[in-house]
Protein backbone atom coordinates (compact mmCIF):
# COMPACT_ATOMS: atom_id res chain seq x y z
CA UNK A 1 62.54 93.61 82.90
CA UNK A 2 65.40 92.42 80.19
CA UNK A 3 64.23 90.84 76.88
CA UNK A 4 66.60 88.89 74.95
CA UNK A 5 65.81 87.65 70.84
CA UNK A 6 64.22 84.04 71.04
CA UNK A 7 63.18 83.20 67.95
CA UNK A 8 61.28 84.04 64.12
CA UNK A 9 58.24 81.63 63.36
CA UNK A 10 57.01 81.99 59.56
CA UNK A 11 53.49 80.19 58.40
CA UNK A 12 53.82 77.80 55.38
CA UNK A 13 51.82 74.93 53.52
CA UNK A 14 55.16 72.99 53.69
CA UNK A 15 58.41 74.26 55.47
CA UNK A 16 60.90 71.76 53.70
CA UNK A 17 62.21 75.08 51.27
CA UNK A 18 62.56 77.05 54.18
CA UNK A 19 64.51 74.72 55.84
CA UNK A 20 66.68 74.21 52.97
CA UNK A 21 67.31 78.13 52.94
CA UNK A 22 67.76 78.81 56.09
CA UNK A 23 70.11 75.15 56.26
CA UNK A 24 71.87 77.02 53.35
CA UNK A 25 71.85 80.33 53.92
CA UNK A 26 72.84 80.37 58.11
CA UNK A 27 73.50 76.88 58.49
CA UNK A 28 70.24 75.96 61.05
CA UNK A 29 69.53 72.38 61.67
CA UNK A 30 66.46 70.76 62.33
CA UNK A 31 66.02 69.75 66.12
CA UNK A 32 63.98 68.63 68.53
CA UNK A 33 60.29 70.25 69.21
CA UNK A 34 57.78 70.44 71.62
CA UNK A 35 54.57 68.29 70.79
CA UNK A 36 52.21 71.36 69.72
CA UNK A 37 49.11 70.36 68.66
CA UNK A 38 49.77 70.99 65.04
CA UNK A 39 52.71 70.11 62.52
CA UNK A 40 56.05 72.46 62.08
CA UNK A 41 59.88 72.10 62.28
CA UNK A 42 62.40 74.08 64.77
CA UNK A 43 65.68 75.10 63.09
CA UNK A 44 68.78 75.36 65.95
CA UNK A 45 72.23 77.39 65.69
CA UNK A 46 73.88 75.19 68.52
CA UNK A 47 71.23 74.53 71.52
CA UNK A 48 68.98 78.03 70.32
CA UNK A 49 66.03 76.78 67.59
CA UNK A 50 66.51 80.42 66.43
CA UNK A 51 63.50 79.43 63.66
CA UNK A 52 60.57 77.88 64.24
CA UNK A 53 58.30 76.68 61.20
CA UNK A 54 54.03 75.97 61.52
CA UNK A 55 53.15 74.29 59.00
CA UNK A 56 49.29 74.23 57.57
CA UNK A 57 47.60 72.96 54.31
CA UNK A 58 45.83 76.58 54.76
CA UNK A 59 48.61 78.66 54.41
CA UNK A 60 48.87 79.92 50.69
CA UNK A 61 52.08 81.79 50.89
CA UNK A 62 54.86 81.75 53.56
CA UNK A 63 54.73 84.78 55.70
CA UNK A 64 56.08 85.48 58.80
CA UNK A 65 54.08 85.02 61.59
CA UNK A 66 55.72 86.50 64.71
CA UNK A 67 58.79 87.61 66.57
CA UNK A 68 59.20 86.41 69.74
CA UNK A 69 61.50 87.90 73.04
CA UNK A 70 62.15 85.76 76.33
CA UNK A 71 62.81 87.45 80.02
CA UNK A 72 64.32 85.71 83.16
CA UNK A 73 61.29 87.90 84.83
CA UNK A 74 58.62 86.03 86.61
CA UNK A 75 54.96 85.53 84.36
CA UNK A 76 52.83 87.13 86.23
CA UNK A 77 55.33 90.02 85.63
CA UNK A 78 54.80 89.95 82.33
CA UNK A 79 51.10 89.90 81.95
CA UNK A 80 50.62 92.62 84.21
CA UNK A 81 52.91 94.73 81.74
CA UNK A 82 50.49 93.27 79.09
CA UNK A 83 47.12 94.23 80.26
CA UNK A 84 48.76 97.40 81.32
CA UNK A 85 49.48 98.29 77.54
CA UNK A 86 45.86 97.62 76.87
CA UNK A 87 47.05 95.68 73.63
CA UNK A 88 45.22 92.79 72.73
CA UNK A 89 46.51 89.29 73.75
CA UNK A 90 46.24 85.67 74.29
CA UNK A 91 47.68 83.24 76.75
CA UNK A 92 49.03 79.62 75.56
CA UNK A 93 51.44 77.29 77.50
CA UNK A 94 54.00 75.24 75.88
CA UNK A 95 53.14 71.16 76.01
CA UNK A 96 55.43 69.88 78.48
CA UNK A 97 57.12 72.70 79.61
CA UNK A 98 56.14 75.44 82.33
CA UNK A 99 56.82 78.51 80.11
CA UNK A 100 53.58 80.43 79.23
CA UNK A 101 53.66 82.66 75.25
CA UNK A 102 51.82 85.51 75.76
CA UNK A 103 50.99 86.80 72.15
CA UNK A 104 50.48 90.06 71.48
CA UNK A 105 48.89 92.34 68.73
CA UNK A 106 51.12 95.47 67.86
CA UNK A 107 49.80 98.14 66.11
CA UNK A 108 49.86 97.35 62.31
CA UNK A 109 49.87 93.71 62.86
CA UNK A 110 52.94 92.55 64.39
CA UNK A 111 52.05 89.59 66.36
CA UNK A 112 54.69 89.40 69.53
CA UNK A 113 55.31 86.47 71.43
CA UNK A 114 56.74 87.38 74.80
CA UNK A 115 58.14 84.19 76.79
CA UNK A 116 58.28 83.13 80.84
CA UNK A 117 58.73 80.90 83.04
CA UNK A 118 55.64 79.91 85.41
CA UNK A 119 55.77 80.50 89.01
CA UNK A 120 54.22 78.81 92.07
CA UNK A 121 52.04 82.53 91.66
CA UNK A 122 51.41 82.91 88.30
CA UNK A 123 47.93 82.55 88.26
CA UNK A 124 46.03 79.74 86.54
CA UNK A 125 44.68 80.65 82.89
């Protein structure tokens, strides 16, 4: 199984200063974004949103949230891997799209997002 870097996603009450760094700093635009269930902003170099904001009232300090990896490798290939580590994890789909985000808890916190593409066998969740 390859990995490549997808993307960084940081938590904050309102992402317009990040976006004005990162805009500054690497020269990310905003782009287009799937229609998640709660607010954020995706921040592209080219056709790769290489920064993806979530943005919540509840969020006192900007922090990042996780780091997330994408494989060519079937899903179901994936969360076998998963439950084989024993880690602790939890399955979302993206709106729209048939890529599942399998999150996972690393030891001391890391939160991982590890993306695939569905199959006819990936199994229903």
């Amino acid at each position: 199984m390859h990995w490549h870097f997808d993307h960084l996603a940081f938590n904050s009450a309102n992402g317009a200063h990040l976006q004005e760094a990162f805009s500054a700093l690497l020269d990310l635009q905003p782009g287009a974004r799937p229609p998640f269930p709660f607010p954020g902003r995706w921040l592209y170099q080219g056709s790769q949103a290489l920064v993806h904001i979530i943005e919540r009232d509840a969020f006192s300090h900007d922090h990042l949230s996780h780091l997330a990896l994408h494989t060519d490798s079937p899903a179901e290939m994936v969360l076998q891997r998963v439950e084989l580590s024993g880690l602790p994890y939890h399955l979302t789909e993206v709106p729209g799209e048939s890529l599942w985000q399998c999150f996972v808890q690393l030891p001391g916190g890391l939160l991982l997002e590890l993306n695939a593409r569905k199959t006819p066998q990936t199994p229903a969740r």
